[in-house]
PDB file of N, CA and C in Angstrom:
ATOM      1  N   UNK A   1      19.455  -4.068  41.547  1.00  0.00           N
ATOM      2  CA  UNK A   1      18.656  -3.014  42.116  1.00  0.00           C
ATOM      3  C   UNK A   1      19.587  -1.918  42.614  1.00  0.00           C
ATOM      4  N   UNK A   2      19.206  -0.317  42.525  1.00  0.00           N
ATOM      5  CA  UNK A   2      20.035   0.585  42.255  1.00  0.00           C
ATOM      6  C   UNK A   2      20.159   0.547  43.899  1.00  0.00           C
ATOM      7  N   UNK A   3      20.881   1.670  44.893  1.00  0.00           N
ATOM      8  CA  UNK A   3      20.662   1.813  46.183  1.00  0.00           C
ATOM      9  C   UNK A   3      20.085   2.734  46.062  1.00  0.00           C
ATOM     10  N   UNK A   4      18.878   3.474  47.397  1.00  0.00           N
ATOM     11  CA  UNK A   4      18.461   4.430  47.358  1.00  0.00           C
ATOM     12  C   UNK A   4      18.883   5.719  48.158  1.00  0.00           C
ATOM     13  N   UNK A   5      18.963   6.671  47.447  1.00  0.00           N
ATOM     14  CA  UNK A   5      19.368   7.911  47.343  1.00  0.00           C
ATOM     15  C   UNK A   5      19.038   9.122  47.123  1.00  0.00           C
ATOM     16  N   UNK A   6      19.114  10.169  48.027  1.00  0.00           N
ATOM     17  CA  UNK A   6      17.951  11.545  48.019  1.00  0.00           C
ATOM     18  C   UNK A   6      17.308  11.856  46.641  1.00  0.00           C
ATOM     19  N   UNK A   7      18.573  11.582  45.649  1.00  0.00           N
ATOM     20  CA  UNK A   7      17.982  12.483  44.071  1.00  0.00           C
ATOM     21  C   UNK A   7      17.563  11.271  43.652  1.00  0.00           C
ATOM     22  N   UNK A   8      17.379  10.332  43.902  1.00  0.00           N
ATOM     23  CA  UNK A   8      16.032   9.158  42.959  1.00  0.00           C
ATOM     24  C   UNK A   8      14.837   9.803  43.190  1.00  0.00           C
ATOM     25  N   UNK A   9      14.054   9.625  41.894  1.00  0.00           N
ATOM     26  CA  UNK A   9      12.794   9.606  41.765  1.00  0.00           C
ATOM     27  C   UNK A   9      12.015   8.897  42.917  1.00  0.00           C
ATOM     28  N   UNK A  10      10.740   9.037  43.079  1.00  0.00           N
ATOM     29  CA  UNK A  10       9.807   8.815  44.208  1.00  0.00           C
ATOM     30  C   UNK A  10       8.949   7.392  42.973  1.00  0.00           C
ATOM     31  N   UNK A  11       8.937   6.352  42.994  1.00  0.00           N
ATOM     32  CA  UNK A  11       8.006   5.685  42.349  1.00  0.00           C
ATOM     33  C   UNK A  11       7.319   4.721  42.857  1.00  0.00           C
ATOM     34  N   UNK A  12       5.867   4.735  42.841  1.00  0.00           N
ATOM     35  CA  UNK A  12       5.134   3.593  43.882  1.00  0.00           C
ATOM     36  C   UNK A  12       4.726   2.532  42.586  1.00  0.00           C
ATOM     37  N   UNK A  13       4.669   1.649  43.606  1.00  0.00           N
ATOM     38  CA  UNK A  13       4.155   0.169  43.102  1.00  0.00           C
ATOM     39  C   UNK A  13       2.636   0.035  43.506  1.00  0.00           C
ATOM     40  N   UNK A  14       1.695  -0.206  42.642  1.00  0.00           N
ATOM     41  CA  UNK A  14      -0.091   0.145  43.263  1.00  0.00           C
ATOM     42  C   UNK A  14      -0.753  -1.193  42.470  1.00  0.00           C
ATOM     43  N   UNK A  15      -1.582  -2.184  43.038  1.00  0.00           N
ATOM     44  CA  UNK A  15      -2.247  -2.674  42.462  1.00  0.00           C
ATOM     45  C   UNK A  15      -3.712  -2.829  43.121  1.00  0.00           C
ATOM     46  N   UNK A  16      -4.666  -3.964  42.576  1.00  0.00           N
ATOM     47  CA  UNK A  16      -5.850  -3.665  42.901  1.00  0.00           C
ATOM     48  C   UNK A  16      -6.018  -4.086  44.710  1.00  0.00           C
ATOM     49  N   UNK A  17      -4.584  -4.430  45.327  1.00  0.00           N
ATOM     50  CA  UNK A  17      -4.942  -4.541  46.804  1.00  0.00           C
ATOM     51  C   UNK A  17      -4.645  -2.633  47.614  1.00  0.00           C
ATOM     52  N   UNK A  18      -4.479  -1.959  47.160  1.00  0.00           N
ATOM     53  CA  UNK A  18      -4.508  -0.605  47.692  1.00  0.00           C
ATOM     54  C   UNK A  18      -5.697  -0.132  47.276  1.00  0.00           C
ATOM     55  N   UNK A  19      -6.790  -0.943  46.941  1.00  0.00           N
ATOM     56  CA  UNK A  19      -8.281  -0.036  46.582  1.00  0.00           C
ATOM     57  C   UNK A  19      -8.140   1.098  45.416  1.00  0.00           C
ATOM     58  N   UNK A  20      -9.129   1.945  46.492  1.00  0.00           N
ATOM     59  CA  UNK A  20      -9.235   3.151  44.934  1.00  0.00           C
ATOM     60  C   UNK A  20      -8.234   3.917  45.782  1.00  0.00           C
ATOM     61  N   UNK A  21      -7.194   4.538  44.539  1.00  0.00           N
ATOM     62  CA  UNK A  21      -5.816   5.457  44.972  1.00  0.00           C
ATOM     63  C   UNK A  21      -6.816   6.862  44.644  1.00  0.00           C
ATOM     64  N   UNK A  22      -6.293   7.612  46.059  1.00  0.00           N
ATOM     65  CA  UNK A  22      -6.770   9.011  45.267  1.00  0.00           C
ATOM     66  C   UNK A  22      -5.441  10.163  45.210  1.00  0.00           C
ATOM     67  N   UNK A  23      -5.651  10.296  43.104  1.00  0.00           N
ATOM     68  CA  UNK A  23      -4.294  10.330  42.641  1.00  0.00           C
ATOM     69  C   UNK A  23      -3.998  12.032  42.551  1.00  0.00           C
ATOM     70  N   UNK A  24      -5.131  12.236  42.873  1.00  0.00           N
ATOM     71  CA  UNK A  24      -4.775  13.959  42.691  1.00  0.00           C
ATOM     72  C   UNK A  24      -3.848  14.361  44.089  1.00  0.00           C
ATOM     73  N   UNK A  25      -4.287  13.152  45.403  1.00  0.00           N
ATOM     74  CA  UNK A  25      -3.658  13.871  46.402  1.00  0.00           C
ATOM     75  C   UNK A  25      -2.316  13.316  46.006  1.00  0.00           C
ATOM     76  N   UNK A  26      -1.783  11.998  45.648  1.00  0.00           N
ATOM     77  CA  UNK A  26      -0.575  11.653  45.040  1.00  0.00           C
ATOM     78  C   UNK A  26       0.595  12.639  43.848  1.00  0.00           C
ATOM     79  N   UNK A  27      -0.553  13.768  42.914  1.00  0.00           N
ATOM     80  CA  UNK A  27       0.165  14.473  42.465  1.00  0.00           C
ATOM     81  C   UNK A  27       0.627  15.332  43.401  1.00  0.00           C
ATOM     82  N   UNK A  28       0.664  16.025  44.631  1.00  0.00           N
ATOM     83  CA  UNK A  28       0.722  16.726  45.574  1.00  0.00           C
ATOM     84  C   UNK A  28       1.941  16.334  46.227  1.00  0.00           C
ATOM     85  N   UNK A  29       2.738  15.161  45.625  1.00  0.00           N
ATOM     86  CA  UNK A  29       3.588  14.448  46.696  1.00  0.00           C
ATOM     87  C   UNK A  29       4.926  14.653  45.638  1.00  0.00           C
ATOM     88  N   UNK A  30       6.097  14.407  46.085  1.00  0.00           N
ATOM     89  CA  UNK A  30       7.421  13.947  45.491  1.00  0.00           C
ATOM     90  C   UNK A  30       6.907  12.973  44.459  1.00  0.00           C
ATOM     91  N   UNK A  31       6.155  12.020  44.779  1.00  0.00           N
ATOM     92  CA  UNK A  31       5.910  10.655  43.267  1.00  0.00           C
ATOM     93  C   UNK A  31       6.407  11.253  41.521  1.00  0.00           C
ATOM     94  N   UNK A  32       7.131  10.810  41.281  1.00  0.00           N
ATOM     95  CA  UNK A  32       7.573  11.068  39.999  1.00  0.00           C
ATOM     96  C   UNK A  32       6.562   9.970  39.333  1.00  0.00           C
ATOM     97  N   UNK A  33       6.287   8.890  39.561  1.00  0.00           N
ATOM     98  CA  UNK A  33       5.570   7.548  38.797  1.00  0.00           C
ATOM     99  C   UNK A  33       5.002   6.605  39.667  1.00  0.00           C
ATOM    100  N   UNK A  34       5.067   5.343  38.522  1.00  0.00           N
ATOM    101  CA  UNK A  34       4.064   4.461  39.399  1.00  0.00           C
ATOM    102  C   UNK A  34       4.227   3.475  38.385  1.00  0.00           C
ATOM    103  N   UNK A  35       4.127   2.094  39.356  1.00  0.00           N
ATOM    104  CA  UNK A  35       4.577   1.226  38.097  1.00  0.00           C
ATOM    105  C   UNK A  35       3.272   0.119  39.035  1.00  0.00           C
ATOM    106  N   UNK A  36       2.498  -0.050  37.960  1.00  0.00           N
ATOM    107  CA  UNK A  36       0.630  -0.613  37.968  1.00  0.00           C
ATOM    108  C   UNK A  36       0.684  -2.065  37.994  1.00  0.00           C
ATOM    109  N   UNK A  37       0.200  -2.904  38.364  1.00  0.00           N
ATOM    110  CA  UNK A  37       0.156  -4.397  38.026  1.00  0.00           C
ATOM    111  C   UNK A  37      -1.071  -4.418  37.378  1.00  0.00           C
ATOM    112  N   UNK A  38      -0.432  -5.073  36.122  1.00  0.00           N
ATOM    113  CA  UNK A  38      -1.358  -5.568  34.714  1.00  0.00           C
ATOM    114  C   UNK A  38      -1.836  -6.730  35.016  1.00  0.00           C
ATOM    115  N   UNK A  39      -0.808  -7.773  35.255  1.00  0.00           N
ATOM    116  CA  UNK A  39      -0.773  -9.140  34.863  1.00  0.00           C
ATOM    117  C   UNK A  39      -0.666  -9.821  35.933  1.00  0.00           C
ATOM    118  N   UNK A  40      -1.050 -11.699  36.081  1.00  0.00           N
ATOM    119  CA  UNK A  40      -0.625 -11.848  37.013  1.00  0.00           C
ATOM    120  C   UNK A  40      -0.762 -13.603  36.443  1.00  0.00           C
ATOM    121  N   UNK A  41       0.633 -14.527  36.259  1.00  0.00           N
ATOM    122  CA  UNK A  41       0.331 -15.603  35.769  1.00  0.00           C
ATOM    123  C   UNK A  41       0.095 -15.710  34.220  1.00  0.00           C
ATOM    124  N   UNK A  42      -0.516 -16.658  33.711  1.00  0.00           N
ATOM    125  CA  UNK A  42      -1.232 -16.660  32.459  1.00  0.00           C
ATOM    126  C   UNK A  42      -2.656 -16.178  32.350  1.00  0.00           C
ATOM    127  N   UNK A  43      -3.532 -15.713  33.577  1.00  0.00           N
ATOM    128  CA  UNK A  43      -4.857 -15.697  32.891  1.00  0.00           C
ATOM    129  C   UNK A  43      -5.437 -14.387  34.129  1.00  0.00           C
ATOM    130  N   UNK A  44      -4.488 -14.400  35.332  1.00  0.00           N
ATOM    131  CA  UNK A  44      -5.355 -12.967  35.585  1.00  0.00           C
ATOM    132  C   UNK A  44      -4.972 -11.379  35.079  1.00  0.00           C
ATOM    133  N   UNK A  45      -5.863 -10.419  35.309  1.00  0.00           N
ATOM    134  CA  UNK A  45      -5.684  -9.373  34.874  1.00  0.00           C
ATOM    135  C   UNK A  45      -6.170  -8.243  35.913  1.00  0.00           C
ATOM    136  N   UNK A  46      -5.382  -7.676  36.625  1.00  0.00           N
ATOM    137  CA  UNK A  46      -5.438  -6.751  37.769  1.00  0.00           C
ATOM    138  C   UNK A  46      -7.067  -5.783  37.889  1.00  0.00           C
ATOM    139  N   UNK A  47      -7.884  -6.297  38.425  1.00  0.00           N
ATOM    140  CA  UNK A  47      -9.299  -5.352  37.896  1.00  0.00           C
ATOM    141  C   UNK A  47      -9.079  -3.853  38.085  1.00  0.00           C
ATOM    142  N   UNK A  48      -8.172  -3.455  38.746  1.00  0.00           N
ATOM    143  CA  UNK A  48      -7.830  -1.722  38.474  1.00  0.00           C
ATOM    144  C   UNK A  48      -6.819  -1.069  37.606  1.00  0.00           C
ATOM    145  N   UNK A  49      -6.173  -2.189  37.017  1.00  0.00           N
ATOM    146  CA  UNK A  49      -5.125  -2.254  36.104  1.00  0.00           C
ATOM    147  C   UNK A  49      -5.860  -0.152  35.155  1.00  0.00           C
ATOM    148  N   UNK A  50      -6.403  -0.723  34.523  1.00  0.00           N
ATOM    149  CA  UNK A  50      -7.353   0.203  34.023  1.00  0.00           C
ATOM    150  C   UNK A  50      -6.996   2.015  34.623  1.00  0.00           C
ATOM    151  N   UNK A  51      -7.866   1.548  35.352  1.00  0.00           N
ATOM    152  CA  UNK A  51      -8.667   3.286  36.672  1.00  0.00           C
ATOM    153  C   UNK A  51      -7.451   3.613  36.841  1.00  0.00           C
ATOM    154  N   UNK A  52      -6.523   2.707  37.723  1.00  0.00           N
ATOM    155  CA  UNK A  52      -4.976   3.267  38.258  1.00  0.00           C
ATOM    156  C   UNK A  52      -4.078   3.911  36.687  1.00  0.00           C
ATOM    157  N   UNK A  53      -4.412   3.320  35.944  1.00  0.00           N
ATOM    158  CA  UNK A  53      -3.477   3.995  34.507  1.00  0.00           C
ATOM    159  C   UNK A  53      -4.109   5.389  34.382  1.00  0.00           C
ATOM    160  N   UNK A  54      -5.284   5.513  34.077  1.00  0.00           N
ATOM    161  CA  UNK A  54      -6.278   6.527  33.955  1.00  0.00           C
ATOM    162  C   UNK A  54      -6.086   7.739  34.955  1.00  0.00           C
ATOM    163  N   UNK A  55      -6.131   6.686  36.287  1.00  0.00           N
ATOM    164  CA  UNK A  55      -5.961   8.525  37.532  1.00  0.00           C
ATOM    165  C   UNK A  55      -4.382   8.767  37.516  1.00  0.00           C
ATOM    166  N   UNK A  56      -3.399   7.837  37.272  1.00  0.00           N
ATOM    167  CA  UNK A  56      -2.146   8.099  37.424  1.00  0.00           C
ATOM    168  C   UNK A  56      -1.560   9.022  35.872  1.00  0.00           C
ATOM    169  N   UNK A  57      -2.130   8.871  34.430  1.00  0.00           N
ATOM    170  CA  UNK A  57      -1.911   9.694  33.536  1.00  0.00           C
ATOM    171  C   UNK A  57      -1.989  10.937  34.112  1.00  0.00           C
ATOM    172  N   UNK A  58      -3.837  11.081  34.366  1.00  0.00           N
ATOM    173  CA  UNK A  58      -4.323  12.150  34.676  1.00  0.00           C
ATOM    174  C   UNK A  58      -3.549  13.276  35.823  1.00  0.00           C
ATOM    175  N   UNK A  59      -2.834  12.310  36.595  1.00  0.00           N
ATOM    176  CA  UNK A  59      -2.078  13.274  37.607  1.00  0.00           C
ATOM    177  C   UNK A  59      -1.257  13.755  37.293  1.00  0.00           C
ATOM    178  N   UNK A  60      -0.602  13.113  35.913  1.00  0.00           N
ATOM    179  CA  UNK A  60       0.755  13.753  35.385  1.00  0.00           C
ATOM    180  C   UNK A  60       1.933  12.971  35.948  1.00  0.00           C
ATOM    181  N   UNK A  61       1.628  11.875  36.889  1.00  0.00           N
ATOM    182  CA  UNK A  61       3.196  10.738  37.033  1.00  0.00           C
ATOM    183  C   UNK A  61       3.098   9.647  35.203  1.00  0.00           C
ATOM    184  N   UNK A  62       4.489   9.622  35.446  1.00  0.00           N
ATOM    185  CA  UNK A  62       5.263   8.926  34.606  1.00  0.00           C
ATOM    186  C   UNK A  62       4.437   7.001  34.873  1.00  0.00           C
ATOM    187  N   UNK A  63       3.977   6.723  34.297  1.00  0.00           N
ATOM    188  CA  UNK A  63       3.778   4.910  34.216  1.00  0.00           C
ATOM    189  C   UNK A  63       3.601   3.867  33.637  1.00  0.00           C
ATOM    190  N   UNK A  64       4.296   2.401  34.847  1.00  0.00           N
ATOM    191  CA  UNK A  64       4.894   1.846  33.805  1.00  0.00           C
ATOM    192  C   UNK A  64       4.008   0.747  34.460  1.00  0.00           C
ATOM    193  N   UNK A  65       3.830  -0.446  33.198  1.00  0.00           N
ATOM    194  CA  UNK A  65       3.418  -1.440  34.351  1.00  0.00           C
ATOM    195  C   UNK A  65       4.147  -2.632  34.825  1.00  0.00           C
ATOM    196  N   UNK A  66       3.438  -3.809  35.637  1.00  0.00           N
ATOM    197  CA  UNK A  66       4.404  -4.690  35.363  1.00  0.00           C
ATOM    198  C   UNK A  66       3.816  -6.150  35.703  1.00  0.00           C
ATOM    199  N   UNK A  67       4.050  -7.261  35.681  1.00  0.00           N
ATOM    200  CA  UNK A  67       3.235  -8.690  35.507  1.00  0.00           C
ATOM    201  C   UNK A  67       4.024  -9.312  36.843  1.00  0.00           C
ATOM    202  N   UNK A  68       3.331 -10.012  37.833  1.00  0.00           N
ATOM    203  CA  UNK A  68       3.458 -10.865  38.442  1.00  0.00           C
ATOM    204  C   UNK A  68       3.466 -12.212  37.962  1.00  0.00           C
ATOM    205  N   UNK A  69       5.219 -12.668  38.266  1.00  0.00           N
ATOM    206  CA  UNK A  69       5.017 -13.887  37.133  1.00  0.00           C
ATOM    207  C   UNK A  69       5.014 -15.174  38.043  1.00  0.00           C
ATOM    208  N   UNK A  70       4.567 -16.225  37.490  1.00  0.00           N
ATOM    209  CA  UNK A  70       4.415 -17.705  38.225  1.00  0.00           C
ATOM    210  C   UNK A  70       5.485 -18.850  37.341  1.00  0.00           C
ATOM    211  N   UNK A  71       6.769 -19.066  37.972  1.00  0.00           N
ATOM    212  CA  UNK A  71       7.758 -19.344  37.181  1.00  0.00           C
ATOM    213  C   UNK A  71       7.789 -20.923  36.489  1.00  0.00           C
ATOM    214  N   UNK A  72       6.428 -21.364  36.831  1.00  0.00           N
ATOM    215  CA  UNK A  72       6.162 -22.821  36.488  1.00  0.00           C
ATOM    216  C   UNK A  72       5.417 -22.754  35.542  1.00  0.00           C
ATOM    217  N   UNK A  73       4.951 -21.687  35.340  1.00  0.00           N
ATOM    218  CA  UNK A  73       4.301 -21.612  33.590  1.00  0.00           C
ATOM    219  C   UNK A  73       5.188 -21.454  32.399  1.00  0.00           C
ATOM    220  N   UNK A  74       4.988 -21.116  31.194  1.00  0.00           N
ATOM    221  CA  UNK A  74       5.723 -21.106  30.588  1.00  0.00           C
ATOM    222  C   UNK A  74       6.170 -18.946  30.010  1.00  0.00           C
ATOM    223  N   UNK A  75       7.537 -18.984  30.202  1.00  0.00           N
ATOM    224  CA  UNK A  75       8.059 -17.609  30.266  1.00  0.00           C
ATOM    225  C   UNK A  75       7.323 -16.738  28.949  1.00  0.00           C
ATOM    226  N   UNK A  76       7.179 -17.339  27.717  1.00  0.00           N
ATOM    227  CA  UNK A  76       6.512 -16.860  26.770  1.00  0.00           C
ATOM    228  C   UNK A  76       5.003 -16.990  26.920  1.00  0.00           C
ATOM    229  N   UNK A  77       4.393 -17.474  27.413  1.00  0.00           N
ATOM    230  CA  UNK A  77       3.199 -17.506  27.162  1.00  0.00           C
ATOM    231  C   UNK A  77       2.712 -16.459  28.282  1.00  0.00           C
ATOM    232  N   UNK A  78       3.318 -16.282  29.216  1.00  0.00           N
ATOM    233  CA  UNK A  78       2.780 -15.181  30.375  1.00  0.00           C
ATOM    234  C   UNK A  78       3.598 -13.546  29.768  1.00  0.00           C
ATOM    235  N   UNK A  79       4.441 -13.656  28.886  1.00  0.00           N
ATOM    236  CA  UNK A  79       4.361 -12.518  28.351  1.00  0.00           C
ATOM    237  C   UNK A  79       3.628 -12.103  27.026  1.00  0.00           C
ATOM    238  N   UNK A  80       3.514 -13.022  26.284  1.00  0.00           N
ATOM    239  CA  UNK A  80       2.340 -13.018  25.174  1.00  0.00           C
ATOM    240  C   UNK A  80       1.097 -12.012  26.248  1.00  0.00           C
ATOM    241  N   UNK A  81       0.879 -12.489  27.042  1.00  0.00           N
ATOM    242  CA  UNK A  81      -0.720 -12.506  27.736  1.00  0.00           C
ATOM    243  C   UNK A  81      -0.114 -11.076  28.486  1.00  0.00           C
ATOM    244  N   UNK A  82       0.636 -11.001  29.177  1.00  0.00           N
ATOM    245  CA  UNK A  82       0.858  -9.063  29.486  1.00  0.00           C
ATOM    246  C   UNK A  82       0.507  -8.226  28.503  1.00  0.00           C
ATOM    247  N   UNK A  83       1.599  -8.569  27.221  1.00  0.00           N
ATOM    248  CA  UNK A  83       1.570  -7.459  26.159  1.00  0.00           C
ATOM    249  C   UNK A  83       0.165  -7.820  25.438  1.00  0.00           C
ATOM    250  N   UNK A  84      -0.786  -8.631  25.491  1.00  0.00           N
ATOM    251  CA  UNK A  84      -2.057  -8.626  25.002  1.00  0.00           C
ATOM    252  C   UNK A  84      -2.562  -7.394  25.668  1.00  0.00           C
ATOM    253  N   UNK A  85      -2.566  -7.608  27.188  1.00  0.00           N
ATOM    254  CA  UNK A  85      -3.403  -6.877  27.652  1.00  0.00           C
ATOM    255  C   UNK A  85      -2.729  -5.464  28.316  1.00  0.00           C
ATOM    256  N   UNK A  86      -1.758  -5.122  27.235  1.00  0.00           N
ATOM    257  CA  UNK A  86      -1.394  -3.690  27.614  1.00  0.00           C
ATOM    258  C   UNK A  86      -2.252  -2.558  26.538  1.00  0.00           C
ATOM    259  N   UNK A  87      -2.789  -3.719  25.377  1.00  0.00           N
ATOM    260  CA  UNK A  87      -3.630  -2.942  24.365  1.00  0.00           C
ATOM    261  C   UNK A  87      -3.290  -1.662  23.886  1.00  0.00           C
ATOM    262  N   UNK A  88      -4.040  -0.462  24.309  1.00  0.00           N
ATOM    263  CA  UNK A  88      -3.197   1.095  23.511  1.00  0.00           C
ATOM    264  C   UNK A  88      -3.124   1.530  24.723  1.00  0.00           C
ATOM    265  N   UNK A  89      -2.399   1.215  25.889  1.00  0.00           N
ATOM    266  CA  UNK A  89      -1.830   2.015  26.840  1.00  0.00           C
ATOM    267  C   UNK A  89      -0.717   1.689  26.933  1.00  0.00           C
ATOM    268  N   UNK A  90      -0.061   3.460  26.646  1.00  0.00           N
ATOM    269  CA  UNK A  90       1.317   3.950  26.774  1.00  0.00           C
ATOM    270  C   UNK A  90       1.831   3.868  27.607  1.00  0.00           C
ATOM    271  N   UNK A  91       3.351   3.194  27.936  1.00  0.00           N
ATOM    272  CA  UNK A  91       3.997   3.246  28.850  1.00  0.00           C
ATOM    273  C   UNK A  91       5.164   4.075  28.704  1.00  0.00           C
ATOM    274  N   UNK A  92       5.605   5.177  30.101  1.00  0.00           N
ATOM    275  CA  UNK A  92       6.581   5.719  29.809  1.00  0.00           C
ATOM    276  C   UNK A  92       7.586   5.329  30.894  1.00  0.00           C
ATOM    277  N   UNK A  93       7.214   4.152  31.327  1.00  0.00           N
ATOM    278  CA  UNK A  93       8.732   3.642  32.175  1.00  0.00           C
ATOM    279  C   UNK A  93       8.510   1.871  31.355  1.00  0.00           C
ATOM    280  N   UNK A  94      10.108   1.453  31.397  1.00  0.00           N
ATOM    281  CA  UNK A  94       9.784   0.409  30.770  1.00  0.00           C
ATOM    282  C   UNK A  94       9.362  -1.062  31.827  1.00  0.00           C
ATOM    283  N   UNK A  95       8.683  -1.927  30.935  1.00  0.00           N
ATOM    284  CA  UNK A  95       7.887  -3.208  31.734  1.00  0.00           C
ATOM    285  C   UNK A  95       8.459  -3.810  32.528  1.00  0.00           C
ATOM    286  N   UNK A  96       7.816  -4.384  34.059  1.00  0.00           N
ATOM    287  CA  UNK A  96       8.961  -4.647  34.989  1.00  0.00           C
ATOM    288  C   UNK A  96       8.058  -5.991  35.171  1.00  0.00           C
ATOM    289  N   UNK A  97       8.964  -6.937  35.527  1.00  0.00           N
ATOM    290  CA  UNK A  97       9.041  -8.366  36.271  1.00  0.00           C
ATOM    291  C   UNK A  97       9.064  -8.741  37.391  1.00  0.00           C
ATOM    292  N   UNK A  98       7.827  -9.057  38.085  1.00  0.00           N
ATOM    293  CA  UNK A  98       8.087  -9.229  39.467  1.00  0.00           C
ATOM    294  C   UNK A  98       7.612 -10.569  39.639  1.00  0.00           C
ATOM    295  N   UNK A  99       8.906 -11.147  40.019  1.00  0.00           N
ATOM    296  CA  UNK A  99       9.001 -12.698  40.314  1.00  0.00           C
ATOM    297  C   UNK A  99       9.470 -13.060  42.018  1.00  0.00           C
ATOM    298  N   UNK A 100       8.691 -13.358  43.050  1.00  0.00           N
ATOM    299  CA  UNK A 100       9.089 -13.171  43.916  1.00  0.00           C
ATOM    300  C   UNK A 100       8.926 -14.576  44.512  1.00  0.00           C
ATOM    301  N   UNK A 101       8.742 -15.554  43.773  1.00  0.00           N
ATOM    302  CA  UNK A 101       8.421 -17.162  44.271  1.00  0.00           C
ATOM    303  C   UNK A 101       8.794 -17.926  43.088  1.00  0.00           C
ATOM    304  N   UNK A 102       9.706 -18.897  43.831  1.00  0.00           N
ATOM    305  CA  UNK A 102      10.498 -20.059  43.034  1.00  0.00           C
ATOM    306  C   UNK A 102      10.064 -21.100  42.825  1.00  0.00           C
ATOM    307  N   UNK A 103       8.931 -21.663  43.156  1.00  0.00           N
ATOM    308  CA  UNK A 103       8.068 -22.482  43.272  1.00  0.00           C
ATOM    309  C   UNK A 103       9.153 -23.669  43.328  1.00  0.00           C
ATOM    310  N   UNK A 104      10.180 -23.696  44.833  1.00  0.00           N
ATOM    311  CA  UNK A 104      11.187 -24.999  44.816  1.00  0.00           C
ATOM    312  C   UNK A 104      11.985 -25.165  43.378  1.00  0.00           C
ATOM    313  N   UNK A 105      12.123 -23.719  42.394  1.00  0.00           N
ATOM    314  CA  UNK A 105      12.715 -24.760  41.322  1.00  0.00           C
ATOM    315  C   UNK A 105      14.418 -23.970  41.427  1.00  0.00           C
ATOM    316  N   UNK A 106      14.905 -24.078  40.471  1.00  0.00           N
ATOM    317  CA  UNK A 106      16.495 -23.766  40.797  1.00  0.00           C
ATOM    318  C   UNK A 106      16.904 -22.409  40.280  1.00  0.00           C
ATOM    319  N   UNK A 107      17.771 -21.984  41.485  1.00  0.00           N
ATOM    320  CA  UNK A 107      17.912 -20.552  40.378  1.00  0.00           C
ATOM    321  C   UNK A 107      18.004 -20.324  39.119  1.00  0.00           C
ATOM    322  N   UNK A 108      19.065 -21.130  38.718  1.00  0.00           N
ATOM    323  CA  UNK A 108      19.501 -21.166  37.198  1.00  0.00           C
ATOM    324  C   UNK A 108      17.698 -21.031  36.091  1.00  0.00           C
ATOM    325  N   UNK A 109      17.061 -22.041  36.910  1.00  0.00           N
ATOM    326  CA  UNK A 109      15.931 -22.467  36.025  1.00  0.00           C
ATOM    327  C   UNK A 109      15.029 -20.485  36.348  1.00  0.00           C
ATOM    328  N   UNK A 110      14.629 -19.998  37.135  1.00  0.00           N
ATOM    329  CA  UNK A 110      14.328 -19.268  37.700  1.00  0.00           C
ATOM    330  C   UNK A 110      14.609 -17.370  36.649  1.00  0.00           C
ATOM    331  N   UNK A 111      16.272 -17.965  36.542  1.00  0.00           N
ATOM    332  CA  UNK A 111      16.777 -17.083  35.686  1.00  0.00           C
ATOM    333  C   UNK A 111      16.718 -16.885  34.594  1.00  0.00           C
ATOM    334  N   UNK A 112      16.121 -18.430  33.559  1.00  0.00           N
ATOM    335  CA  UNK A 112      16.433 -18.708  32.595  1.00  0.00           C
ATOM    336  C   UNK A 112      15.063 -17.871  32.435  1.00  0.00           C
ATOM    337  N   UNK A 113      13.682 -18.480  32.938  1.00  0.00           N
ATOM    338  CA  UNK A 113      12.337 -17.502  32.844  1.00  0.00           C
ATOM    339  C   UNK A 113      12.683 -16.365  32.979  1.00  0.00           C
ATOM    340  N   UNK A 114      13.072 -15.137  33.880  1.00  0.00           N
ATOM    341  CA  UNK A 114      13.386 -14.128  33.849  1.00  0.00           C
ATOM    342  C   UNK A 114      13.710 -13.716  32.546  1.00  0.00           C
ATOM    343  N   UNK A 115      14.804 -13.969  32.298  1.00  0.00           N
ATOM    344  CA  UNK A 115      15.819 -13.583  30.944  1.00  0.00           C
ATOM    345  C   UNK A 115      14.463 -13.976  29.696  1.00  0.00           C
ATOM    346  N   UNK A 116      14.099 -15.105  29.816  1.00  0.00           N
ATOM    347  CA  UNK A 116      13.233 -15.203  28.651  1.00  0.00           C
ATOM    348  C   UNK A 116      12.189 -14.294  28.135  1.00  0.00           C
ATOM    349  N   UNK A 117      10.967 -13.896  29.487  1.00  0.00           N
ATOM    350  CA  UNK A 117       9.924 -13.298  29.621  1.00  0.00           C
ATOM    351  C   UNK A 117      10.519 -11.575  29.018  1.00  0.00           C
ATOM    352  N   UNK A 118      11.691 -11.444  29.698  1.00  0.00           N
ATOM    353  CA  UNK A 118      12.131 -10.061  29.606  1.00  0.00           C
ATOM    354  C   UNK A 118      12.460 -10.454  28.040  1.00  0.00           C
ATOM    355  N   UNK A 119      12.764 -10.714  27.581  1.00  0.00           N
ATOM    356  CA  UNK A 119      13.367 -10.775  25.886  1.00  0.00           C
ATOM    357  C   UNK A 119      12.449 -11.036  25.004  1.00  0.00           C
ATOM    358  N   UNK A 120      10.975 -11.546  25.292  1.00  0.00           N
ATOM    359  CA  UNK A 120       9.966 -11.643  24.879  1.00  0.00           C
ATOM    360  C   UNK A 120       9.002  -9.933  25.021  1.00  0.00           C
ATOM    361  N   UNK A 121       9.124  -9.820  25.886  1.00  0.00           N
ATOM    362  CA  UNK A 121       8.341  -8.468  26.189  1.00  0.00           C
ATOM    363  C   UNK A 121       9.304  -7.489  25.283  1.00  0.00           C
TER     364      UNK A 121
END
């Protein structure tokens, strides 16, 4: 992770727990982008995944999305199921991984999903 620094881009992280974003006042701001939660596991799918792509095009930020992963499933099959459901929406930042629970297993093992999911996507 880069450090942060005046000339970085402004990019928020938004999923369906921030409600409805209202993105016109967001174009109004520094936000260069926005990186959406699609995915989450093998079988959920963010119910604003959608609207947030839609008002965030519409504002003119840059976006990307990204899958909440559950590292006890299997690394291919939870990226199969992202890129299903990225369908014909364009991304212009690339797909991000957010793995923030080890479910007790070992880094190494932890890493190995990471590296996989990312090489699959």
């Amino acid at each position: 992770m880069q450090r942060r620094h005046a000339n970085n881009p402004i990019i928020l992280d938004v999923s369906h727990h921030q409600g409805i974003i209202n993105w016109k006042e967001i174009k109004n701001t520094s936000v260069k982008g926005v990186y959406i939660k699609l995915t989450e596991g093998g079988t959920f799918v963010d119910p604003r995944s959608f609207e947030n792509y839609i008002g965030a095009k519409n504002a003119g930020l840059r976006v990307g999305f990204y899958h909440y992963a559950h590292c006890t499933n299997s690394p291919e099959k939870e990226a199969a199921f992202f890129i299903a459901q990225l369908g014909q929406m364009k991304l212009d930042l690339p797909p991000c991984l957010d793995l923030e629970e080890d479910k007790k297993k070992s880094k190494e093992f932890v890493s190995h999903f990471a590296v996989s999911w990312l090489e699959q996507v």
